[in-house]
N, C-alpha and C. Protein backbone atom coordinates (compact mmCIF):
# COMPACT_ATOMS: atom_id res chain seq x y z
N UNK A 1 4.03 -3.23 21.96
CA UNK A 1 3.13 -3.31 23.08
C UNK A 1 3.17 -4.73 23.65
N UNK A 2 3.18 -5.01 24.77
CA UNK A 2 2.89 -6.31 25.64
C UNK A 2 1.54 -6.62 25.72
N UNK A 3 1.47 -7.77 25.48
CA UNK A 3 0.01 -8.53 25.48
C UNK A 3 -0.08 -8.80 26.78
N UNK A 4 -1.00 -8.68 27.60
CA UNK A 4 -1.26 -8.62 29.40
C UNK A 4 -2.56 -9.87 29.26
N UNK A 5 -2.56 -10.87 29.48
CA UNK A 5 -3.45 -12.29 29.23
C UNK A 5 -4.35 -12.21 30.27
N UNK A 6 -5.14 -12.61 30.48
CA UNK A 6 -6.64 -12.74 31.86
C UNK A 6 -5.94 -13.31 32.81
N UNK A 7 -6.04 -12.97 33.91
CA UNK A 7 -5.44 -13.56 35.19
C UNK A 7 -6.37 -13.10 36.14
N UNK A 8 -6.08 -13.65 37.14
CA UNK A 8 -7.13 -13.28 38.85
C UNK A 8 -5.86 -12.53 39.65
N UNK A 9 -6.12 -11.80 40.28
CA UNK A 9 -5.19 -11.43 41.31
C UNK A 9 -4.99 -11.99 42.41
N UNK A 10 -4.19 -12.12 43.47
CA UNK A 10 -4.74 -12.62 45.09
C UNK A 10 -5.79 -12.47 46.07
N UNK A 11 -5.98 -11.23 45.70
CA UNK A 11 -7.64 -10.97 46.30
C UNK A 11 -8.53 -11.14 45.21
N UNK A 12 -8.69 -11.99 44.27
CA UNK A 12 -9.67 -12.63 43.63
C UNK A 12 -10.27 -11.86 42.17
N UNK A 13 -10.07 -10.88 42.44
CA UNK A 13 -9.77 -9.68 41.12
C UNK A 13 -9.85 -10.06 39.86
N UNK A 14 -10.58 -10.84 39.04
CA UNK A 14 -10.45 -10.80 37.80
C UNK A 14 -10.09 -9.80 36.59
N UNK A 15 -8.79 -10.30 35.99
CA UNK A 15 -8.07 -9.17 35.12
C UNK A 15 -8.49 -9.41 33.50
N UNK A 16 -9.20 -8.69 33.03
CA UNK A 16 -9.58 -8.96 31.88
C UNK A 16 -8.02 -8.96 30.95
N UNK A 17 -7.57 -9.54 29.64
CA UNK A 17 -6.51 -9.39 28.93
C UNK A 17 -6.68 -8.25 28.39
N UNK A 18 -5.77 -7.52 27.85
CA UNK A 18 -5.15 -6.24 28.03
C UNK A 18 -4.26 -5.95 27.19
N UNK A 19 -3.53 -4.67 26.50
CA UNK A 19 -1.98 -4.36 25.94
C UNK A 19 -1.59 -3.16 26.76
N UNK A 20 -0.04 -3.48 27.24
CA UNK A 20 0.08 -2.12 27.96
C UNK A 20 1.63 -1.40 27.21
N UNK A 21 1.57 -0.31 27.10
CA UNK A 21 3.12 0.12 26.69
C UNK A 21 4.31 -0.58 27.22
N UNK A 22 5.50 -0.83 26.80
CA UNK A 22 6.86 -0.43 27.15
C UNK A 22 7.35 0.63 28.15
N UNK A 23 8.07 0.54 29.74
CA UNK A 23 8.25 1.61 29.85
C UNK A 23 9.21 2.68 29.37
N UNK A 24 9.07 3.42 29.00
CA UNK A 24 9.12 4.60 28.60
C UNK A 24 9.13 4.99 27.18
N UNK A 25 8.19 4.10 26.74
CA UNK A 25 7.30 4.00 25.29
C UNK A 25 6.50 5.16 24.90
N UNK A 26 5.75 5.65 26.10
CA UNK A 26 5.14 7.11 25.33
C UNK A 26 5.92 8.42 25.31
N UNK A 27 7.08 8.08 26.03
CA UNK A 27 7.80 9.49 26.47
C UNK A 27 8.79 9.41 24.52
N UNK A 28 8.91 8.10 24.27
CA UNK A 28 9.40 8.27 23.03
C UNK A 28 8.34 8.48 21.65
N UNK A 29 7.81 8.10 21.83
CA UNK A 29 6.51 8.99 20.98
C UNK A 29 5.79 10.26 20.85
N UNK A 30 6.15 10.76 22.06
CA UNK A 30 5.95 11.73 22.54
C UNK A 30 6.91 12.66 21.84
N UNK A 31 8.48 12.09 21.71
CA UNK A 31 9.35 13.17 21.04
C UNK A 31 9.27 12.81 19.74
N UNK A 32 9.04 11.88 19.02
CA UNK A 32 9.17 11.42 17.68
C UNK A 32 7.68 11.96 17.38
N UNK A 33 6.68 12.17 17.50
CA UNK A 33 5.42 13.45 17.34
C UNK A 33 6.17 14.80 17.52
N UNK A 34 6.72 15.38 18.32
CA UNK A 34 6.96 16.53 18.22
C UNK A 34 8.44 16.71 17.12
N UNK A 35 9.15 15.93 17.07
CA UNK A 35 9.81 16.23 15.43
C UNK A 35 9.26 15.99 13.84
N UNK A 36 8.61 14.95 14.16
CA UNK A 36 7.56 15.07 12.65
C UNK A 36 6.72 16.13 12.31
N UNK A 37 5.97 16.67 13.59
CA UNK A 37 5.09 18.11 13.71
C UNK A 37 6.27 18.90 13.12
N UNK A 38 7.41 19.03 13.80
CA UNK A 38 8.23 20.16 13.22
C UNK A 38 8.80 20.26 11.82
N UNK A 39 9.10 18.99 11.20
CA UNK A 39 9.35 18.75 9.94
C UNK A 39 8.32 18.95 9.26
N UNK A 40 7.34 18.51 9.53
CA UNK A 40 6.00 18.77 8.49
C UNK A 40 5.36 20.09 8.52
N UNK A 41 5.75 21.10 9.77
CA UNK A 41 5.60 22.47 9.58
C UNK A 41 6.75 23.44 9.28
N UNK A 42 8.01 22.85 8.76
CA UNK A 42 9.34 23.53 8.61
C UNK A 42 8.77 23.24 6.76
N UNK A 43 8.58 22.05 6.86
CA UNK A 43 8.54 21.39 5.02
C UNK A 43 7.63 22.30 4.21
N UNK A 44 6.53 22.76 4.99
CA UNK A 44 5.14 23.16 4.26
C UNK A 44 5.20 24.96 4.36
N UNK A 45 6.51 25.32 5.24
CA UNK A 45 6.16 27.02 5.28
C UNK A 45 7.21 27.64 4.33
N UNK A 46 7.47 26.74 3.50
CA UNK A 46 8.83 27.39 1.89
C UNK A 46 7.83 28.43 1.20
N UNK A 47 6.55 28.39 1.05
CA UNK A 47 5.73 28.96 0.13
C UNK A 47 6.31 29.98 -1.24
N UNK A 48 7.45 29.75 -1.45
CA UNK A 48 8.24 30.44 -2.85
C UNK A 48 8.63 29.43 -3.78
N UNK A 49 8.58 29.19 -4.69
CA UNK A 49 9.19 28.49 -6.20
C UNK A 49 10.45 27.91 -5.62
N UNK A 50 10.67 26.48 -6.41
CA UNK A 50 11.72 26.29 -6.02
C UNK A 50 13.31 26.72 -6.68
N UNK A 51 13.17 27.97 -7.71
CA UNK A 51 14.56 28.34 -7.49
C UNK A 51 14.61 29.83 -7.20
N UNK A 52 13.75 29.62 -6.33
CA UNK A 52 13.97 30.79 -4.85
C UNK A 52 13.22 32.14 -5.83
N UNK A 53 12.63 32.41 -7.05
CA UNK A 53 12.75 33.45 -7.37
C UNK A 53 11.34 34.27 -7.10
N UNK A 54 10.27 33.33 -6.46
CA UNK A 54 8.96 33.75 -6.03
C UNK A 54 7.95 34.06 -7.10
N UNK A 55 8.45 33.67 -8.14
CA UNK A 55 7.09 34.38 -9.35
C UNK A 55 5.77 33.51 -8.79
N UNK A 56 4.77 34.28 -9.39
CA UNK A 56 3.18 33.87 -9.14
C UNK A 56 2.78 33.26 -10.43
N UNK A 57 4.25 32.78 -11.62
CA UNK A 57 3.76 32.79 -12.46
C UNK A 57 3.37 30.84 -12.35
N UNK A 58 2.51 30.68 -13.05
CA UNK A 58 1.53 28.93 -13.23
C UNK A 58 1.96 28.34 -14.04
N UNK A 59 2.99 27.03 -14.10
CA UNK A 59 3.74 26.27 -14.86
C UNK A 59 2.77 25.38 -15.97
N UNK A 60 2.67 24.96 -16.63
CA UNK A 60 2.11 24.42 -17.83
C UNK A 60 1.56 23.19 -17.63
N UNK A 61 -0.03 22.68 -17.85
CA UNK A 61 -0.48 21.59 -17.45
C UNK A 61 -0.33 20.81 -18.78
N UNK A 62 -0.25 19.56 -18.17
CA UNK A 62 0.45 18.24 -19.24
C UNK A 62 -0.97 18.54 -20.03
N UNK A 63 -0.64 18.26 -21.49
CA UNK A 63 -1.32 17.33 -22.69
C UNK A 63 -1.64 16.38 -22.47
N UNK A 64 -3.40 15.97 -22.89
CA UNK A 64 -3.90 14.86 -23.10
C UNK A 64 -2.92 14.14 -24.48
N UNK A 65 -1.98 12.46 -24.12
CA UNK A 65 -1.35 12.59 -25.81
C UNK A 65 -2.19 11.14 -25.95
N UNK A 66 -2.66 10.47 -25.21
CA UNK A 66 -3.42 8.78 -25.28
C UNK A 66 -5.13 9.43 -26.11
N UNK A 67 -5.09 8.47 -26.73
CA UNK A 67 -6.48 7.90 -27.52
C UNK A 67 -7.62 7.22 -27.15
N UNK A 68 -8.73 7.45 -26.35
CA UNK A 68 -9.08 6.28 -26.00
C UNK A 68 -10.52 5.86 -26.76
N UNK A 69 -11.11 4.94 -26.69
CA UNK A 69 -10.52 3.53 -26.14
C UNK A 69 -9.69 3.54 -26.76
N UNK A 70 -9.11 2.30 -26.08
CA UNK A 70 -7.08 1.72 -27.26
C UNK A 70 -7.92 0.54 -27.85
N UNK A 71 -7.57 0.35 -28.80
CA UNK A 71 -7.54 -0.30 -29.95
C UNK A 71 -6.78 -1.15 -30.31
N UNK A 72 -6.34 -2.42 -30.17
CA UNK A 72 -5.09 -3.08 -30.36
C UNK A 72 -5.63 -4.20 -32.05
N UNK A 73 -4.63 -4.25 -32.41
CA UNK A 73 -4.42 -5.19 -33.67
C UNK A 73 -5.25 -6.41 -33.92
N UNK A 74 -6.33 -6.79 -34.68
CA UNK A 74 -7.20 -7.81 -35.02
C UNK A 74 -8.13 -7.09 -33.83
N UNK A 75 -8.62 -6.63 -33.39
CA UNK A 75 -9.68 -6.38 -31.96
C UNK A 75 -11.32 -6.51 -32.62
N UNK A 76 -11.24 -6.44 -33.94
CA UNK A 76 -12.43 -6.66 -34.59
C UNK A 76 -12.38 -8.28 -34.89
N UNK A 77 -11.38 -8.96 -35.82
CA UNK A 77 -11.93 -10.56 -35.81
C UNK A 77 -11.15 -11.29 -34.92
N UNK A 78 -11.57 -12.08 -33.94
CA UNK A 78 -11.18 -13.04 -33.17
C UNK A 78 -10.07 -13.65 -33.98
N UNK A 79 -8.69 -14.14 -33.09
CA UNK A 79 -8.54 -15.64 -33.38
C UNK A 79 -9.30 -16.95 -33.95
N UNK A 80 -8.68 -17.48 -34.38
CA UNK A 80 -9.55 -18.84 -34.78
C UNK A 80 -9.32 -19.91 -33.43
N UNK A 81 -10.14 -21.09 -33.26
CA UNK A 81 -10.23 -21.52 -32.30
C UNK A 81 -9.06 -22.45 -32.42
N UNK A 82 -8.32 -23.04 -31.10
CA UNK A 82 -7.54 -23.89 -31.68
C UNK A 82 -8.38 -25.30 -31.82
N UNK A 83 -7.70 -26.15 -32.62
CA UNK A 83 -8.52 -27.40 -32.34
C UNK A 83 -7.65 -28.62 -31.85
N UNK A 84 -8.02 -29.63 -31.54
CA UNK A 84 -6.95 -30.68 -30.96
C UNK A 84 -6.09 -31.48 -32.15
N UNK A 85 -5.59 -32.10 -31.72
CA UNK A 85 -4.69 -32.56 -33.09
C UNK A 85 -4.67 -34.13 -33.36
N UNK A 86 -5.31 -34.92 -31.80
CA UNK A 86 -6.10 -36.07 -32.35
C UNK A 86 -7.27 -35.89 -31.63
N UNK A 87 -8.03 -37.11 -32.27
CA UNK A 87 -9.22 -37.23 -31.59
C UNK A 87 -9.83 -38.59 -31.09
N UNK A 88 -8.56 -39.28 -30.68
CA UNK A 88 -8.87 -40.47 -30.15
C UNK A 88 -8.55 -40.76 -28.75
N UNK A 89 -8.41 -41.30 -27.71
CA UNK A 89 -7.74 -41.22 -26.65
C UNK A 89 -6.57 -41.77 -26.41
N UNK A 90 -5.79 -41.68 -25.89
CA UNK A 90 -4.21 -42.00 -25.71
C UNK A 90 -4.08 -43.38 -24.79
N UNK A 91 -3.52 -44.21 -25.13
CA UNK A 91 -3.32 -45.23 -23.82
C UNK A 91 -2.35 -44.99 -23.48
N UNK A 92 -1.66 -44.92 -22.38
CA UNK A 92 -0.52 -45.16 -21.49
C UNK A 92 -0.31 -46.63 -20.73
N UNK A 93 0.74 -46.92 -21.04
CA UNK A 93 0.72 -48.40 -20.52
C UNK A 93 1.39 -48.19 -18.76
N UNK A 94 0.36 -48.28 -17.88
CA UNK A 94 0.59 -48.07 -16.19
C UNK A 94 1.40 -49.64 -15.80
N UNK A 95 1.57 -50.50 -16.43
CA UNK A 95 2.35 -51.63 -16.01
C UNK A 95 3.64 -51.38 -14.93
N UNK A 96 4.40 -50.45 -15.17
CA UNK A 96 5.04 -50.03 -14.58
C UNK A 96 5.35 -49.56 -13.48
């Protein structure tokens, strides 16, 4: 779409900003809607099994096989905390 910015006209007309199509932008949307309509009503009217043989018969719903809650390894005692390994402060010599 083209961005159309505020302008005045010659007879004084104030044009508020605006988006206007491409020409012949809706005539192509126009056909690219009417082939998706057709694909999406060609796709959805198979209504038979897919190896063509039409049974009414109802394929098998998955098993619950997860546990929940999950439970992972130590989940009852914490880690230990770490601790630092000195406890004095470091000088760095900034001379440099």
């Amino acid at each position: 779409m083209v961005q159309v910015g505020e302008y005045e006209r010659a007879n004084g007309t104030k044009v508020r900003a605006h988006s206007r199509w491409h020409p012949g932008a809706r005539r192509e949307q126009t056909i690219f809607a009417v082939i998706a309509l057709a694909v999406v009503g060609f796709g959805s009217s198979g209504g038979g099994s897919a190896d063509g043989a039409g049974t009414s018969e109802q394929l098998p719903r998955p098993q619950q096989t997860g546990v929940n809650p999950v439970h992972f390894p130590g989940w009852d005692k914490p880690a230990p905390r770490p601790t630092p390994t000195v406890s004095y402060p470091i000088r760095w010599d900034r001379s440099q």
